[in-house]
Protein backbone atom coordinates (compact mmCIF):
# COMPACT_ATOMS: atom_id res chain seq x y z
CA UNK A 1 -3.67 -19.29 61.66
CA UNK A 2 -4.56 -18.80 57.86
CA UNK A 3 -3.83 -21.21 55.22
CA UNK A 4 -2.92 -19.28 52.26
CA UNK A 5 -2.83 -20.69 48.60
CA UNK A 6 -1.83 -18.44 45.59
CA UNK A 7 -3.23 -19.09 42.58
CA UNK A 8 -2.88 -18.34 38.65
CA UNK A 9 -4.99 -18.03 35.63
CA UNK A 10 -4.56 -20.50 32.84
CA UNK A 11 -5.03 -19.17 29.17
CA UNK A 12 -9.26 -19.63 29.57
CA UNK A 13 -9.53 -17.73 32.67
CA UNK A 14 -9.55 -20.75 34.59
CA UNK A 15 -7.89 -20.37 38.15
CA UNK A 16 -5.41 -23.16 39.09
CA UNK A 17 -3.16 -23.59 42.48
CA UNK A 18 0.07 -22.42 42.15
CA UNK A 19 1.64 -26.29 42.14
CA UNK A 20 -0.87 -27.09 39.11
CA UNK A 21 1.00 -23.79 37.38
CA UNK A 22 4.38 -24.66 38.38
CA UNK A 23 3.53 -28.21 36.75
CA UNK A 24 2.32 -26.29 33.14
CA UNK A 25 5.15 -24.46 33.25
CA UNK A 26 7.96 -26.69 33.83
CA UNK A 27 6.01 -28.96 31.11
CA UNK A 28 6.85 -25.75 28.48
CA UNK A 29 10.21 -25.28 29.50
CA UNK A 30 10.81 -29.35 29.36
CA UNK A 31 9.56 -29.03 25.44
CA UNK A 32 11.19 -26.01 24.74
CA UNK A 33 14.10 -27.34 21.66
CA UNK A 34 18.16 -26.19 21.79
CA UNK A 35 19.04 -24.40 19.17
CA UNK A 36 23.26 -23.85 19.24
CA UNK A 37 24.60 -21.03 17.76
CA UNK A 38 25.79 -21.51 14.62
CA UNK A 39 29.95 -20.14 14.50
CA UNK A 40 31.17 -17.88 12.07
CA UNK A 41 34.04 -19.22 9.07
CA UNK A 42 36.96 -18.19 10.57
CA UNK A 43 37.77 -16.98 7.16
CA UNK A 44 35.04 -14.66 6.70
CA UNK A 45 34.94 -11.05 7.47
CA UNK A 46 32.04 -8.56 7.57
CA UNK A 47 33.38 -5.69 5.36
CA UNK A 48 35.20 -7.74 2.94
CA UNK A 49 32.65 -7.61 -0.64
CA UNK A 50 33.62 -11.30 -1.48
CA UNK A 51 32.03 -12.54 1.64
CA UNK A 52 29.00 -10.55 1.28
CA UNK A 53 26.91 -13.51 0.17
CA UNK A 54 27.96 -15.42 2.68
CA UNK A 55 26.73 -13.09 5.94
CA UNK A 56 22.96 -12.27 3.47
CA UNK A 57 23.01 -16.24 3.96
CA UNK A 58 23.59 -15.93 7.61
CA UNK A 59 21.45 -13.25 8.34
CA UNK A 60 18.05 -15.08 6.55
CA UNK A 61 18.45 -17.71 8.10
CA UNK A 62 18.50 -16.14 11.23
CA UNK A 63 15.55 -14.35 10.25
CA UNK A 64 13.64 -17.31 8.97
CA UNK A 65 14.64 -19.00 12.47
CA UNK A 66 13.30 -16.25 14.99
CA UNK A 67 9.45 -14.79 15.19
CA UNK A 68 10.63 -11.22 14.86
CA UNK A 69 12.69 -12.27 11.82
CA UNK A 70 9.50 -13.73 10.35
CA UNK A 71 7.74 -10.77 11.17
CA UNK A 72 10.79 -8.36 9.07
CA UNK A 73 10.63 -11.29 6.11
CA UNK A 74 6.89 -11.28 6.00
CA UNK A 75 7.26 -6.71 6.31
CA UNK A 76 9.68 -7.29 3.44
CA UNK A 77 7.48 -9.14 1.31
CA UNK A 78 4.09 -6.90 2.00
CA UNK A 79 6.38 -3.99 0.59
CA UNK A 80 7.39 -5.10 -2.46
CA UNK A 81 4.28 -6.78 -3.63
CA UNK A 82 5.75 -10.43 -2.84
CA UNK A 83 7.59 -9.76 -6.47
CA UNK A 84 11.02 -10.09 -7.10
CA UNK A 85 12.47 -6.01 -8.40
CA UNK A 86 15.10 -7.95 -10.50
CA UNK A 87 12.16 -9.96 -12.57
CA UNK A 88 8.95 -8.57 -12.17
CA UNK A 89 7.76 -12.73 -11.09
CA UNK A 90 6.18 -13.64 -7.77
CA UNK A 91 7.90 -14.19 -5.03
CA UNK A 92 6.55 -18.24 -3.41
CA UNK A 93 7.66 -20.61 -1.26
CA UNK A 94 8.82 -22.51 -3.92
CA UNK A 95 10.58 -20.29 -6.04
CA UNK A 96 12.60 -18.95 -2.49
CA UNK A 97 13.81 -15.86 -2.22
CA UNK A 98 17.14 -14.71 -0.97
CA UNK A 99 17.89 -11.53 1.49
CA UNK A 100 19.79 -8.69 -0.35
CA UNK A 101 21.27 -5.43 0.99
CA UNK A 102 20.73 -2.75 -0.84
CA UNK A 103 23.50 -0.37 0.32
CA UNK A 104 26.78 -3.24 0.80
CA UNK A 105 27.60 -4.12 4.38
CA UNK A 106 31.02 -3.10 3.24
CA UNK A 107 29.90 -0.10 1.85
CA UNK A 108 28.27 1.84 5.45
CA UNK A 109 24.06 -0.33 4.51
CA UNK A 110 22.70 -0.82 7.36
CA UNK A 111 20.71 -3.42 8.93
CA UNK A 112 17.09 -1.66 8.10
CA UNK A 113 14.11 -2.50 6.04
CA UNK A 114 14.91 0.32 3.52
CA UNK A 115 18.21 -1.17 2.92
CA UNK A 116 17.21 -4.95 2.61
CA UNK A 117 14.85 -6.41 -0.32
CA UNK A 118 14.01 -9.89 -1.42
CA UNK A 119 15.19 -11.73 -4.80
CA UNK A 120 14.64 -14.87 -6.07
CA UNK A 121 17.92 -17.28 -5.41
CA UNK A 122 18.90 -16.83 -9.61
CA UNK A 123 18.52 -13.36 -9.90
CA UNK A 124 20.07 -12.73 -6.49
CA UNK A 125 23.16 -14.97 -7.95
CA UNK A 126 23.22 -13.36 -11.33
CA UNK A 127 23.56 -9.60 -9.48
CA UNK A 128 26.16 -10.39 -7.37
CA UNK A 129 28.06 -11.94 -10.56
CA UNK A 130 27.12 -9.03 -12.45
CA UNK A 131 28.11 -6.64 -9.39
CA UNK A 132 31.14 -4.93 -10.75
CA UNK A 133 29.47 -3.87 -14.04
CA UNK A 134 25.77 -3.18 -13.40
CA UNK A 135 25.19 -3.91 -16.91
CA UNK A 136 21.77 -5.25 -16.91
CA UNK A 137 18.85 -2.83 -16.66
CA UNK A 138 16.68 -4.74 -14.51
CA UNK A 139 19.35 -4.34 -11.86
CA UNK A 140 19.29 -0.97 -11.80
CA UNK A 141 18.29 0.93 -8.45
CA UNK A 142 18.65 -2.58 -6.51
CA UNK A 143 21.74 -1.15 -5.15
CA UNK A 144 20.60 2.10 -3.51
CA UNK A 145 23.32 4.19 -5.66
CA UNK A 146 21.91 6.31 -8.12
């Protein structure tokens, strides 16, 4: 009769018996953290303009919370230069920046990379109170409407 033992390969290359594996990878799954989802306002409604803000804010954070998310941010940034279209003034880590959609939510914009671009926190605040009257020029063409 045969004694079989299965093995599998750590990260190196190394071979290791399949209880040593079992042990590694309970060990992840024990350090692995909860994260709960986080509920919507009950007040809040996607296609309503006055909570627009309000999902942009949900949506980074997801982003900022998830490796692919980091990945789109980090895509986002690359394509405009890490500068802020409102301002012309880098985009840091300590200025922040803020998620925008181009093309409303409301409106038919879609979740895509051509419809979303980064602002600084103040000049994303100062477009959205400005929203109605587009009457600064450094906003123009941040809204996808010609």
């Amino acid at each position: 009769m045969r004694n079989w033992e299965f093995t599998a390969r750590d990260k190196r290359g190394k071979l290791l018996s399949l209880a040593k594996a079992k042990a590694k990878a309970k060990a992840k799954a024990k350090d692995t953290l909860i994260r709960r989802h986080t509920k919507i306002r009950n007040t809040a409604n996607p296609y309503d303009p006055d909570c627009e803000q309000y999902f942009e804010q949900r949506k980074e954070h997801k982003m900022r919370t998830s490796i692919w998310g980091r990945r789109k941010l980090m895509a986002l940034a690359r394509r405009q230069n890490a500068v802020c279209p409102a301002c012309g003034k880098a985009l840091t880590k300590d200025s922040g920046w803020a998620l925008h959609y181009r093309v409303r939510w409301c409106n038919g914009g879609q979740d895509k990379h051509n419809n979303l671009i980064l602002l600084h926190p103040a000049c994303h605040d100062q477009y959205h109170s400005n929203v109605s009257g587009h009457e600064n020029v450094a906003y123009r063409g941040l809204s996808g409407v010609r």
